[in-house]
Protein backbone atom coordinates (compact mmCIF):
# COMPACT_ATOMS: atom_id res chain seq x y z
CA UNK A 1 0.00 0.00 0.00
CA UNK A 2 2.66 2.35 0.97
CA UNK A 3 4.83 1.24 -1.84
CA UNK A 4 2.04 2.06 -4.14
CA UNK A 5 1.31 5.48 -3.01
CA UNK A 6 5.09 6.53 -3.01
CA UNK A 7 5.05 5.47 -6.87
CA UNK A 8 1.67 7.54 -7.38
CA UNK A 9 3.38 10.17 -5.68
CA UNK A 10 6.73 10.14 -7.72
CA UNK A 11 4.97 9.92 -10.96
CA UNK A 12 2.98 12.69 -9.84
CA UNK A 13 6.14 14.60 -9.59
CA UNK A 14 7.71 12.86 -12.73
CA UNK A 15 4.53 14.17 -14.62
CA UNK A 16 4.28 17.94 -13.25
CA UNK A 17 8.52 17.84 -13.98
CA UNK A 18 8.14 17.16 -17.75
CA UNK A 19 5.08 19.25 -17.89
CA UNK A 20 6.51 22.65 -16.40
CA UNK A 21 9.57 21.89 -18.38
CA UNK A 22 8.02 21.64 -21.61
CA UNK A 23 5.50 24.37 -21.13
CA UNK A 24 8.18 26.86 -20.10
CA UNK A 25 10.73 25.14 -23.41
CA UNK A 26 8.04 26.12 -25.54
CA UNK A 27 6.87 29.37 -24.83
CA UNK A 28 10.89 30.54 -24.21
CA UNK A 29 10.85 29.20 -27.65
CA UNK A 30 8.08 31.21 -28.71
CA UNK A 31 8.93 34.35 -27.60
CA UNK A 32 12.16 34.34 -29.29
CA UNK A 33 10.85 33.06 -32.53
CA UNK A 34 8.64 36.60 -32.34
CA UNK A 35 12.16 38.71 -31.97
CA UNK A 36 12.08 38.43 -28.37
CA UNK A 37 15.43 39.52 -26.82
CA UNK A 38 15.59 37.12 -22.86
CA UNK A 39 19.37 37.82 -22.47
CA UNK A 40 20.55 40.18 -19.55
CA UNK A 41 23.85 40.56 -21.68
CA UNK A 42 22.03 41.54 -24.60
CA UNK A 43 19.73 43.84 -23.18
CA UNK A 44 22.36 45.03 -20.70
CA UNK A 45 23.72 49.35 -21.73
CA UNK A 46 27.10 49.88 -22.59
CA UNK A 47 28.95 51.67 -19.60
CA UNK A 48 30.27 55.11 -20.58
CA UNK A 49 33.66 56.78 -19.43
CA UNK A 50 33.81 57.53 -16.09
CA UNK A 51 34.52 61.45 -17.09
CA UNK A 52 31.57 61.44 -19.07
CA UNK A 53 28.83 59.85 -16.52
CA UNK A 54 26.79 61.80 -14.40
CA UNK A 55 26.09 59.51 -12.24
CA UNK A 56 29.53 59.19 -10.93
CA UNK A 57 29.93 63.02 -10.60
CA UNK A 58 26.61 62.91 -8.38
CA UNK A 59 28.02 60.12 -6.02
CA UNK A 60 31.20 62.01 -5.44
CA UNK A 61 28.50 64.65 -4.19
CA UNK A 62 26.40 62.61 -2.14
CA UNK A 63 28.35 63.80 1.36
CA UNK A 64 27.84 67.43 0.44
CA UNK A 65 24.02 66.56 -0.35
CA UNK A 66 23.70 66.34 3.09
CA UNK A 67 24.36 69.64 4.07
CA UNK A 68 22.71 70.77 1.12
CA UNK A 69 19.38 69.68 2.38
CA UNK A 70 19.35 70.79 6.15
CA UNK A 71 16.38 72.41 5.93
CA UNK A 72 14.49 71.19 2.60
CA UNK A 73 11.49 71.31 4.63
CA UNK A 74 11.62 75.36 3.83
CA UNK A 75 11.83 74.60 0.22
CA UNK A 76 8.74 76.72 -1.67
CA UNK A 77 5.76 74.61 -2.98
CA UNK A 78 6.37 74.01 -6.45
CA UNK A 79 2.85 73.49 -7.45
CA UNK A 80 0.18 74.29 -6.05
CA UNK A 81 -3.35 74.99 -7.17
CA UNK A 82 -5.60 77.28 -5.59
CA UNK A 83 -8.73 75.77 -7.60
CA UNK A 84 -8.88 73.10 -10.44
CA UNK A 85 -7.00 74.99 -13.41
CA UNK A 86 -5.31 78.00 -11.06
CA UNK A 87 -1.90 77.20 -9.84
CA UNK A 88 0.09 79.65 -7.27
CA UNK A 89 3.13 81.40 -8.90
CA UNK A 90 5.99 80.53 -6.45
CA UNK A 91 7.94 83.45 -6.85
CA UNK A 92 5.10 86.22 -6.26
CA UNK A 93 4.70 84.37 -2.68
CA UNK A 94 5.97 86.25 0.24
CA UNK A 95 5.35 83.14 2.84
CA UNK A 96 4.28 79.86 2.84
CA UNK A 97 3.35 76.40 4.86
CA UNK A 98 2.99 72.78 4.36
CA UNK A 99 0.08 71.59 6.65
CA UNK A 100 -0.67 74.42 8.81
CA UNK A 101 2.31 73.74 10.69
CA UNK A 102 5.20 75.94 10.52
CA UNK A 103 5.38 79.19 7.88
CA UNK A 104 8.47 79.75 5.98
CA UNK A 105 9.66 82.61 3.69
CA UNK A 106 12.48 83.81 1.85
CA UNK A 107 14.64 84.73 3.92
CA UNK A 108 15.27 81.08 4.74
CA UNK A 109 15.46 80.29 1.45
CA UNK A 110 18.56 82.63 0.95
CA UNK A 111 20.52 80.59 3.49
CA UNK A 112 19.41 77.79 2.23
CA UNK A 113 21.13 79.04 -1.52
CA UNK A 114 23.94 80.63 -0.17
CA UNK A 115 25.35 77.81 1.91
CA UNK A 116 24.88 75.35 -1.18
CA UNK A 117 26.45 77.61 -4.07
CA UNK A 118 29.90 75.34 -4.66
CA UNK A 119 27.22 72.34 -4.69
CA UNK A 120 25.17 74.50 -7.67
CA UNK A 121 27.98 75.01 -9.62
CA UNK A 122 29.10 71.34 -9.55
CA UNK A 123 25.62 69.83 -10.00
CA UNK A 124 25.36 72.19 -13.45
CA UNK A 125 28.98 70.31 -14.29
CA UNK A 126 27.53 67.16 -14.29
CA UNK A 127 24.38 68.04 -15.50
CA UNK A 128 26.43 69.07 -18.65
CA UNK A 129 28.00 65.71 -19.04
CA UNK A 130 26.49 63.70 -21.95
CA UNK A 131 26.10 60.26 -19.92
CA UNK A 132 24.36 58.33 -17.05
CA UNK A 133 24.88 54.74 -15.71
CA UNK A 134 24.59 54.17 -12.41
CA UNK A 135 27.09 51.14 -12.48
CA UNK A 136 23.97 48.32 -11.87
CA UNK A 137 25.56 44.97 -12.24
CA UNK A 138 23.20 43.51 -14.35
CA UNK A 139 24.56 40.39 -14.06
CA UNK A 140 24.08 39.90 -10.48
CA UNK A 141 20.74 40.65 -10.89
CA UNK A 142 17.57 40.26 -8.29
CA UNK A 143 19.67 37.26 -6.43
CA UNK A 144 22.05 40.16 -5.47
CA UNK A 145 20.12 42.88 -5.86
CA UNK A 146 22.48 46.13 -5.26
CA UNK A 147 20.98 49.09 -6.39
CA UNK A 148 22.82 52.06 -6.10
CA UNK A 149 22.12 55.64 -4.19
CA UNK A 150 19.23 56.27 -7.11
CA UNK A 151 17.56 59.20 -4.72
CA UNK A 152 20.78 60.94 -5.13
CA UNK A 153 19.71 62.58 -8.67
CA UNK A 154 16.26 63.39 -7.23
CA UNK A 155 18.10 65.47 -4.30
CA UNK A 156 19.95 67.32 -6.99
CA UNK A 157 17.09 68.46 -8.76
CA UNK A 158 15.70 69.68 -5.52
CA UNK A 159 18.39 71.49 -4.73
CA UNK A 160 18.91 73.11 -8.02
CA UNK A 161 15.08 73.42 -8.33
CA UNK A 162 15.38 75.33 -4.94
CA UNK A 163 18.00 77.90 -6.25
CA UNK A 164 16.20 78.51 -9.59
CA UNK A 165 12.85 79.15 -7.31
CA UNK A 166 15.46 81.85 -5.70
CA UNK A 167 16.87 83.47 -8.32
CA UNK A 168 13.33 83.71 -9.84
CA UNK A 169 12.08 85.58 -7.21
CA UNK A 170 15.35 87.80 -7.05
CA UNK A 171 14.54 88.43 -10.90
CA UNK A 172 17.69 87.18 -11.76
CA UNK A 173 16.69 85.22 -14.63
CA UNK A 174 20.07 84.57 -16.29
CA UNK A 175 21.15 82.25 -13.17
CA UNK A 176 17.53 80.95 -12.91
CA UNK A 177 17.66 79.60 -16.61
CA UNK A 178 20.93 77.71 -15.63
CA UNK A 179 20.02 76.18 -12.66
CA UNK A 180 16.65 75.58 -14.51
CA UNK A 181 18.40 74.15 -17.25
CA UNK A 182 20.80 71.72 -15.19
CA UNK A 183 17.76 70.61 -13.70
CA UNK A 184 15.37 69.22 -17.43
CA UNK A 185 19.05 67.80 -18.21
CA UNK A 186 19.52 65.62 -15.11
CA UNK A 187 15.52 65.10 -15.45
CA UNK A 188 15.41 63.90 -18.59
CA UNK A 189 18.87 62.62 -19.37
CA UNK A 190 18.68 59.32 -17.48
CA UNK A 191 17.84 57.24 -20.25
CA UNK A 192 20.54 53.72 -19.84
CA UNK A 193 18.70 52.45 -16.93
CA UNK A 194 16.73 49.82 -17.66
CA UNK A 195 15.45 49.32 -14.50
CA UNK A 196 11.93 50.00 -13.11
CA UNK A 197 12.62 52.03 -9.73
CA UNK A 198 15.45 53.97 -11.74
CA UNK A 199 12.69 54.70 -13.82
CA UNK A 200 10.34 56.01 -11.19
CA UNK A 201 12.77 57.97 -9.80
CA UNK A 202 13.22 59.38 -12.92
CA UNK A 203 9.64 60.42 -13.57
CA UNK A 204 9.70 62.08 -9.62
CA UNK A 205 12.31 64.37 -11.20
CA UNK A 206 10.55 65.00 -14.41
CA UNK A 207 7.60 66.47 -12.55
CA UNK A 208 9.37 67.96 -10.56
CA UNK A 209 10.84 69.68 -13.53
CA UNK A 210 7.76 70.35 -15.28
CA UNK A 211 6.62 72.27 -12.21
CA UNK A 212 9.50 74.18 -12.50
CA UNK A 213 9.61 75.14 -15.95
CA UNK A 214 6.09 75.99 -15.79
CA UNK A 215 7.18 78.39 -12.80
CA UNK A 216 9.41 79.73 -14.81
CA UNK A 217 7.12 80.61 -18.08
CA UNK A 218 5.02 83.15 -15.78
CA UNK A 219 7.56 85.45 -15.35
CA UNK A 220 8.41 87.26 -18.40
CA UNK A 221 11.66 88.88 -19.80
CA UNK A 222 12.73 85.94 -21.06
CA UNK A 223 15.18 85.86 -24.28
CA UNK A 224 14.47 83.57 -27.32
CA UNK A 225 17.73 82.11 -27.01
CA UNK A 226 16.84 81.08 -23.09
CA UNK A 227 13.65 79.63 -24.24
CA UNK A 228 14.96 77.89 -27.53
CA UNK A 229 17.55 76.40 -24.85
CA UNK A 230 15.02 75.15 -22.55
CA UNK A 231 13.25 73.60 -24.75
CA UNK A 232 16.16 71.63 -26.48
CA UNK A 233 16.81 70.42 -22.77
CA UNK A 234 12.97 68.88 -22.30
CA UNK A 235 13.37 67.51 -26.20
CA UNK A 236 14.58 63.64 -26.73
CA UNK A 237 12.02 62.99 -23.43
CA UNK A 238 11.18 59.14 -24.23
CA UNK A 239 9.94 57.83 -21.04
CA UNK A 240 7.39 55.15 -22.44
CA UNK A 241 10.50 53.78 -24.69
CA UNK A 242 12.41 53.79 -21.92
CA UNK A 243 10.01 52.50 -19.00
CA UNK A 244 9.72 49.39 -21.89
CA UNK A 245 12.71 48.88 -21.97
CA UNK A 246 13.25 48.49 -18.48
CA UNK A 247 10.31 46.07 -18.32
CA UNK A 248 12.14 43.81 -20.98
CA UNK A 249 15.30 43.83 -18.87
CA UNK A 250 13.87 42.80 -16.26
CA UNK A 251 11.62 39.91 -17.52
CA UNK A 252 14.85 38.47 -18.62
CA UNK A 253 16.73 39.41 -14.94
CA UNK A 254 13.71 37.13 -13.77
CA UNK A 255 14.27 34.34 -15.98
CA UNK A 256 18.38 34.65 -14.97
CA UNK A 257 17.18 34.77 -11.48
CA UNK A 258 15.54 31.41 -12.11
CA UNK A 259 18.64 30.15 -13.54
CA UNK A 260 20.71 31.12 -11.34
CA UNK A 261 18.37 29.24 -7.95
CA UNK A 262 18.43 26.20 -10.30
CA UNK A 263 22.03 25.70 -10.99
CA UNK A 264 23.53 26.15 -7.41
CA UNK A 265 22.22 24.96 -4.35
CA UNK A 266 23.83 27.57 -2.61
CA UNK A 267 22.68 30.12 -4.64
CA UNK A 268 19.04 28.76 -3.58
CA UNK A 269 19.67 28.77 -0.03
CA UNK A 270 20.73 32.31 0.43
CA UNK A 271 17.77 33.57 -1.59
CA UNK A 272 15.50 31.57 0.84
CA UNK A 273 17.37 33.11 3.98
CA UNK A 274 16.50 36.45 1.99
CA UNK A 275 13.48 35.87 1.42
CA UNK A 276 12.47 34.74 5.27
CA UNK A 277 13.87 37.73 6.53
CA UNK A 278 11.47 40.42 8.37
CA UNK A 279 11.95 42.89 5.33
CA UNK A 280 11.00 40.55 2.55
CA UNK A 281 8.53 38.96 4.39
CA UNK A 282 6.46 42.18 4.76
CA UNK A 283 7.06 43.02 1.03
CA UNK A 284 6.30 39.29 -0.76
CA UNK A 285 4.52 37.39 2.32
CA UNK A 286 5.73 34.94 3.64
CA UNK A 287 6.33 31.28 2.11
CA UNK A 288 3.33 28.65 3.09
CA UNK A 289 5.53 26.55 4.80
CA UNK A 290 8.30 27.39 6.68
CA UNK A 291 11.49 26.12 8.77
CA UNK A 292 12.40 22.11 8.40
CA UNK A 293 9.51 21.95 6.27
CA UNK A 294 10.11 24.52 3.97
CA UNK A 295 14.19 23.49 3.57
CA UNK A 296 13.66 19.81 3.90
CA UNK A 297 10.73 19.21 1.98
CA UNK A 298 8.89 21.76 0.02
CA UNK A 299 11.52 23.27 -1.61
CA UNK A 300 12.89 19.49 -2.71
CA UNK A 301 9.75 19.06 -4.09
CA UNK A 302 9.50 22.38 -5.97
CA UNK A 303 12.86 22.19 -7.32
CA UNK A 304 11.93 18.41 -8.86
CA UNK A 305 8.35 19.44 -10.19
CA UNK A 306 7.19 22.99 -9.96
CA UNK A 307 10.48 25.05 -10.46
CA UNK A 308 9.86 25.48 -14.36
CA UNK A 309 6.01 26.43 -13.48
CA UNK A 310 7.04 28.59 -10.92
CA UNK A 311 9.12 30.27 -13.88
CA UNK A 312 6.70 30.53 -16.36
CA UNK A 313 4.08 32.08 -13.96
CA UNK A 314 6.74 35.07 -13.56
CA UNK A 315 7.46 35.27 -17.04
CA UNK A 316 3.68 35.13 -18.27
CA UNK A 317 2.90 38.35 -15.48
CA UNK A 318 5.77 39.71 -16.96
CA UNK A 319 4.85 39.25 -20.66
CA UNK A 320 1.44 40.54 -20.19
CA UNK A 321 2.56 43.91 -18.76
CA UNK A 322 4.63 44.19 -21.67
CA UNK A 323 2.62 43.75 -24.03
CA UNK A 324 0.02 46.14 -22.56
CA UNK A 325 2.32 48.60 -22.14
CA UNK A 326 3.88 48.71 -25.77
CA UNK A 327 -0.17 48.94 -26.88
CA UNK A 328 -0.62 51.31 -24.97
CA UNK A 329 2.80 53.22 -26.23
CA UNK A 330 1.64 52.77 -30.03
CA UNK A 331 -1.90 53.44 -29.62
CA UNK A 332 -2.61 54.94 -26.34
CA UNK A 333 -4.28 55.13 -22.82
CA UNK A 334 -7.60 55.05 -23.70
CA UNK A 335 -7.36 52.65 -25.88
CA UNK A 336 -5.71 49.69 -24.07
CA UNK A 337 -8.24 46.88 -23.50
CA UNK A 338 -9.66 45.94 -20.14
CA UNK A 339 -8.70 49.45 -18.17
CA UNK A 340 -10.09 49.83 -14.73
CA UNK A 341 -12.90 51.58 -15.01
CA UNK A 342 -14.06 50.95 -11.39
CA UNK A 343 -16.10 47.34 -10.02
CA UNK A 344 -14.08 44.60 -10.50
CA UNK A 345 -10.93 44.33 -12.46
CA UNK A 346 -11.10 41.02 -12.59
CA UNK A 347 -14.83 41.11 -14.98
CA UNK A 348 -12.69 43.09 -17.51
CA UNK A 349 -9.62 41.57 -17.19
CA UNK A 350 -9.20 37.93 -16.74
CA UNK A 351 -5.51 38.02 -16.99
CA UNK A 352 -5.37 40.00 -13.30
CA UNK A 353 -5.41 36.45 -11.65
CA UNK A 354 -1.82 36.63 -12.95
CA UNK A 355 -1.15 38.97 -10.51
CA UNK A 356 -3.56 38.07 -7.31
CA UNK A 357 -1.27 37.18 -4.35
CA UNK A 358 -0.63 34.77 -2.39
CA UNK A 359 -3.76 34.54 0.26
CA UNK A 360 -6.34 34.78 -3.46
CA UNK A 361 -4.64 31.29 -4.82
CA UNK A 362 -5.38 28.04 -4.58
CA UNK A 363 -3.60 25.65 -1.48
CA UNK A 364 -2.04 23.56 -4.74
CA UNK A 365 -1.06 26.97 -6.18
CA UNK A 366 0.50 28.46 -3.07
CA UNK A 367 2.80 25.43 -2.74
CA UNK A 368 4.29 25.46 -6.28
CA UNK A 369 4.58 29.17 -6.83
CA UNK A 370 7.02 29.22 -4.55
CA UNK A 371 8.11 32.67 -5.83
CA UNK A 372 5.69 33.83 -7.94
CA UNK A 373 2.80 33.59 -5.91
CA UNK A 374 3.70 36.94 -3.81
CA UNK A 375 2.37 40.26 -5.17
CA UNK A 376 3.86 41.32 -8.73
CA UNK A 377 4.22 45.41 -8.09
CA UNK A 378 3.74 46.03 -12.15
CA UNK A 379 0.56 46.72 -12.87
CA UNK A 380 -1.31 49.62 -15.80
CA UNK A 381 -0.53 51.77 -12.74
CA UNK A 382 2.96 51.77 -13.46
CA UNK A 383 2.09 52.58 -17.80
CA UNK A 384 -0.31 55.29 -17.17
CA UNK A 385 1.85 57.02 -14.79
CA UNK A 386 4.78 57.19 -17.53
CA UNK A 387 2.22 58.00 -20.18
CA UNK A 388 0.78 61.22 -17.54
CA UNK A 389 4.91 62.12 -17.78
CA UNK A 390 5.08 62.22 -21.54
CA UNK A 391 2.12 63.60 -21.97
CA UNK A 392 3.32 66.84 -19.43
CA UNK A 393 6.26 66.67 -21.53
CA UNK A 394 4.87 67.65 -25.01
CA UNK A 395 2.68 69.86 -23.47
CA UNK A 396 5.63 71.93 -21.33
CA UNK A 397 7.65 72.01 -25.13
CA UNK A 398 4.59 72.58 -26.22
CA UNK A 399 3.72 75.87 -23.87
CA UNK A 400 7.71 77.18 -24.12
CA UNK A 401 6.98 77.18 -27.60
CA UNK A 402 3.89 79.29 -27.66
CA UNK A 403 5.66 81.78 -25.51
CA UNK A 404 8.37 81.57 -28.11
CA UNK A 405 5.59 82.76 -30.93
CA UNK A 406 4.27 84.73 -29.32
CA UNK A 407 7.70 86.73 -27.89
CA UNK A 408 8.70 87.02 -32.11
CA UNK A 409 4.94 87.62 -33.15
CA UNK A 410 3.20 89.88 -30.61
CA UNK A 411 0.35 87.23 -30.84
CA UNK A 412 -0.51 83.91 -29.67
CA UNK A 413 -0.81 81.23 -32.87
CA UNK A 414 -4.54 80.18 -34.42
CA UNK A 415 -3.56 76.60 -34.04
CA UNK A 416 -0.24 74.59 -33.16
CA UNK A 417 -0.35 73.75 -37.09
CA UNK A 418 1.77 77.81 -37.00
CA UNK A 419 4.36 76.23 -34.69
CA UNK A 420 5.45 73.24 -36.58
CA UNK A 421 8.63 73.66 -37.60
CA UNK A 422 9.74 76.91 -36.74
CA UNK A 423 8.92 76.02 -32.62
CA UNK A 424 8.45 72.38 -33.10
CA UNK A 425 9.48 69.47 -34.77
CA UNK A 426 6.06 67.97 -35.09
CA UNK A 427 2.69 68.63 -33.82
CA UNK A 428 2.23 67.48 -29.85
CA UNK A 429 1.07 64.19 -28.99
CA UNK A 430 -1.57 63.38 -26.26
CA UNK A 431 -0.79 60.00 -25.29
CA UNK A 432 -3.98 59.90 -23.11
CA UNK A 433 -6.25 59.15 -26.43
CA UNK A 434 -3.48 59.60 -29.15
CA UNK A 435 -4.29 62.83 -30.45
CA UNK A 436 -2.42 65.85 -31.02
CA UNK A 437 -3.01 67.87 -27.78
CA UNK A 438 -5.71 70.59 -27.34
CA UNK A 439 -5.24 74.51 -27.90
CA UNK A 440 -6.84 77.47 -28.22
CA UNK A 441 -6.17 81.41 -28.00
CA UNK A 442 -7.94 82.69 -24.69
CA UNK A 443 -9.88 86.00 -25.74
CA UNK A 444 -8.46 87.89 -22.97
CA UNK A 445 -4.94 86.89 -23.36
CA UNK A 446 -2.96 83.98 -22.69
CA UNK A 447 -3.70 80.14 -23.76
CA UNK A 448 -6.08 76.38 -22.85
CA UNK A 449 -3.52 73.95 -23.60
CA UNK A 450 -5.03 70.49 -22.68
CA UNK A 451 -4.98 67.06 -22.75
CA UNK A 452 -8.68 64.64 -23.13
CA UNK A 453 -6.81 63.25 -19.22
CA UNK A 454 -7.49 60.04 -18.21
CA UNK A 455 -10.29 58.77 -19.56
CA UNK A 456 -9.88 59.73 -22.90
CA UNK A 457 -12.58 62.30 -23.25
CA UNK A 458 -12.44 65.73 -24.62
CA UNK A 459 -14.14 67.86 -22.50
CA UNK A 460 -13.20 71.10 -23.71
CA UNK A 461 -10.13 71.78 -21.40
CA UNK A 462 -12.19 71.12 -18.31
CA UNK A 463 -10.60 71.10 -15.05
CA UNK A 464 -12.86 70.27 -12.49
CA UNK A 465 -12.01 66.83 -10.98
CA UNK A 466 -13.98 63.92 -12.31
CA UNK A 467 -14.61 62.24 -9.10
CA UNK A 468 -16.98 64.69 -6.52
CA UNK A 469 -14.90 65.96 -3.05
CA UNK A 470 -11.78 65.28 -5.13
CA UNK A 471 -8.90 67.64 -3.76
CA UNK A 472 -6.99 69.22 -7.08
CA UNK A 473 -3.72 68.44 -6.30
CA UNK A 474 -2.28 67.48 -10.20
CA UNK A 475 -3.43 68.00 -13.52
CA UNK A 476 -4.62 64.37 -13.53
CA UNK A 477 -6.98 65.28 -10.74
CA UNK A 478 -9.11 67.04 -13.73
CA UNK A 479 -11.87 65.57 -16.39
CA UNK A 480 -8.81 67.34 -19.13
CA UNK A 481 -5.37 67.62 -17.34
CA UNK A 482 -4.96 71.36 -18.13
CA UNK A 483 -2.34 73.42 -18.58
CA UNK A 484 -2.78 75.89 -14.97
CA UNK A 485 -3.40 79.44 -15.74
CA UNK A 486 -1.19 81.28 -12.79
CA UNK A 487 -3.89 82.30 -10.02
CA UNK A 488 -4.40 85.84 -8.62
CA UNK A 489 -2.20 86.78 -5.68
CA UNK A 490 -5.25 87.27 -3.94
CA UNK A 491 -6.23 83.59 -4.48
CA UNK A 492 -3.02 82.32 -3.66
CA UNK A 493 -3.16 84.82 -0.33
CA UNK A 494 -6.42 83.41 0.29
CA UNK A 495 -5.75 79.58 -0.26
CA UNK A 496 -2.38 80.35 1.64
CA UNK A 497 -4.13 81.59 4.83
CA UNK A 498 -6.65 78.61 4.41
CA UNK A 499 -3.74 76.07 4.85
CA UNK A 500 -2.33 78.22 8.11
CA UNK A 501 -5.67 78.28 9.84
């Protein structure tokens, strides 16, 4: 009897082993056969010189960062809206506060500039150098996972985003266009990281740079030249290209990270010891066994049957995100299948149980996706957000080159057809619905510059938030994500005294 149950049980095993092995064979097979690149090595950017690399000029910084940033809690709001569509101009402040709590004003700001000036003048340095790599050993991969000090760029652009806030409000706009300047470059410029979180740091900067810039454009006197160069910084922007990329690196770190747990037992053992620690057990949950159990038995088990399931599970979430993200690059948001429109995903989009975790699966599932049954962090979320970025990109070149027109002109353009190719290279793009993005003249002066937001929907340039009680905190808050119009100072007085009380 027990004889015969230990053979069920090994052919069981025998069975599921052949099975995962050829289902994961095949579709490896598959992908490449559709021009599929799986190779870290192949996927993996060159390294630049080290005098040419950013990066490396912004780690010899990091100490000085430090002192840089004693009091960043002082730093000026960069955007902030005093109703949907109105934004407060930073510069025509004269005090301001985060949360009611404490009130700040320029005067700290101009110790804040002062003490950092040698740090300004080498952040613009590297800013001006052509490269970034961060160093990543892409080999190493997620077994040894060593990212390194990505926040360190964000910090810079704070600090220079600080000083150009400054020397705006000082009128000095010659040193506010180079510190504004440094800032798009180190923004923008990041492009040889293939990694996700590189990524998202990345966008944190580039909205922190569109704020900025759009700062910037209400305070006139500016020359052409200044403008021309400011927009030449924001131009060559590809963040969906590059947030793809990064997805496609790390599918194949994933499948490495496979191969690397199946080839040395050692290699297996100190990802388990990782992955039972407090940290990763908060992040992924924890395994469904644990201890003797887990060592001794499960993971025996799971290497002999379920290891190449296991696998293919992570490359399948993978490969989905992928290939809703390059759809979404070619065609655009609003036209990617199965969004979340609200109810539940899963009636939309049967493919989410890809990405349920661990406590939503099966007892037989739990067991043989040993890694892949935790929480998978890349979702739409991560695709929409880069496609918001891209979209605030082209409009921001976009808005620098109305002013530009209208500078040389003495009047604001019937269309953005009159910009193209004097002020642009080619019409703007709204990657929310893949249209060119929304303008029109505004009787009394200025411009609506708009994208349909979201959902896809033209609603004229509307900014009132599409959800009711909605705080207007971004553009995206909005039915259109508009282009602010600067508010009044007595509306940014007003909104400014609402925050203190």
């Amino acid at each position: 009897m027990a004889a015969g149950i230990l053979g069920l049980l090994l052919a069981f095993l025998a069975v599921e082993h052949v099975r995962g092995r050829w289902m994961l064979s095949r579709r490896i097979s598959g992908l490449k056969s559709h021009g599929e690149i799986l190779s870290v090595s192949a996927l993996e950017p060159k390294h630049p010189p080290a005098d040419e690399n950013r990066a490396f000029a912004l780690m010899a910084l990091s100490n000085r960062f430090e002192a840089a940033l004693t009091n960043s809690s002082a730093y000026p709001p960069s955007m902030r809206f005093t109703a949907p569509g109105r934004a407060m101009v930073t510069s025509r402040l004269k005090q301001w506060s985060f949360g009611g709590k404490t009130t700040f004003d320029w005067n700290d700001i101009k110790e804040e500039v002062e003490r950092v000036r040698e740090v300004l003048i080498a952040l613009r340095s590297a800013a001006a150098l052509p490269a970034y790599d961060s160093g990543f050993d892409y080999q190493k991969g997620f077994v040894d996972f060593q990212l390194g000090p990505v926040v360190m760029v964000k910090r810079a652009i704070q600090v220079l985003n600080c000083a150009a806030m400054y020397d705006l409000k000082q009128g000095q706009l010659d040193a506010a266009h180079i510190n504004l300047c440094a800032l798009v470059k180190l923004a923008v410029n990041q492009k040889p990281e293939p990694l996700v979180i590189c990524q998202l740091v990345r966008q944190a900067c580039v909205a922190i740079a569109f704020n900025a810039t759009w700062q910037a454009l209400q305070t006139p006197g500016w020359t052409d030249d200044q403008l021309a160069a400011l927009q030449a910084a924001w131009g060559g922007c590809d963040l969906p290209g590059d947030m793809g990329r990064a997805f496609e690196m790390e599918r194949a770190m994933g499948l490495d990270y496979y191969r690397q747990v199946k080839t040395s037992r050692e290699t297996l053992n100190s990802v388990l010891e990782q992955r039972e620690g407090a940290g990763w057990r908060e992040l992924m949950g924890p395994f469904p066994t644990e201890g003797f159990w887990l060592h001794y038995l499960h993971v025996p088990v799971w290497r002999i049957a379920w290891i190449d399931q296991d696998e293919l599970r992570d490359l399948e979430r993978w490969q989905i995100m992928i290939e809703r993200e390059r759809f979404a690059r070619a065609n655009s948001w609003s036209a990617l299948p199965g969004r979340p429109a609200g109810g539940d995903p899963t009636e939309s989009m049967p493919w989410i149980i890809l990405f349920q975790d661990r406590e939503k699966l099966g007892w037989y599932d739990r067991y043989r996706f040993l890694f892949s049954g935790g929480p998978f962090g890349i979702t739409d979320a991560v695709a929409r957000k880069t496609l918001f970025l891209q979209t605030q990109q082209q409009m921001v070149v976009t808005a620098i080159a109305l002013t530009r027109y209208e500078s040389r002109t003495g009047k604001l353009p019937a269309d953005l057809d009159a910009l193209v190719p004097s002020f642009l290279p080619t019409l703007p793009k709204d990657w929310m619905d893949g249209k060119t993005l929304r303008y029109r003249a505004r009787p009394e002066g200025g411009f609506v510059l708009y994208s349909a937001g979201e959902d896809g929907k033209d609603d004229g340039g509307d900014p009132v938030p599409r959800k009711p009680n909605t705080t207007h905190r971004q553009i995206w808050d909005g039915r259109d994500a508009v282009w602010p119009v600067a508010a009044t100072a007595e509306e940014a007085e007003a909104a400014m005294k609402s925050v203190t009380e």
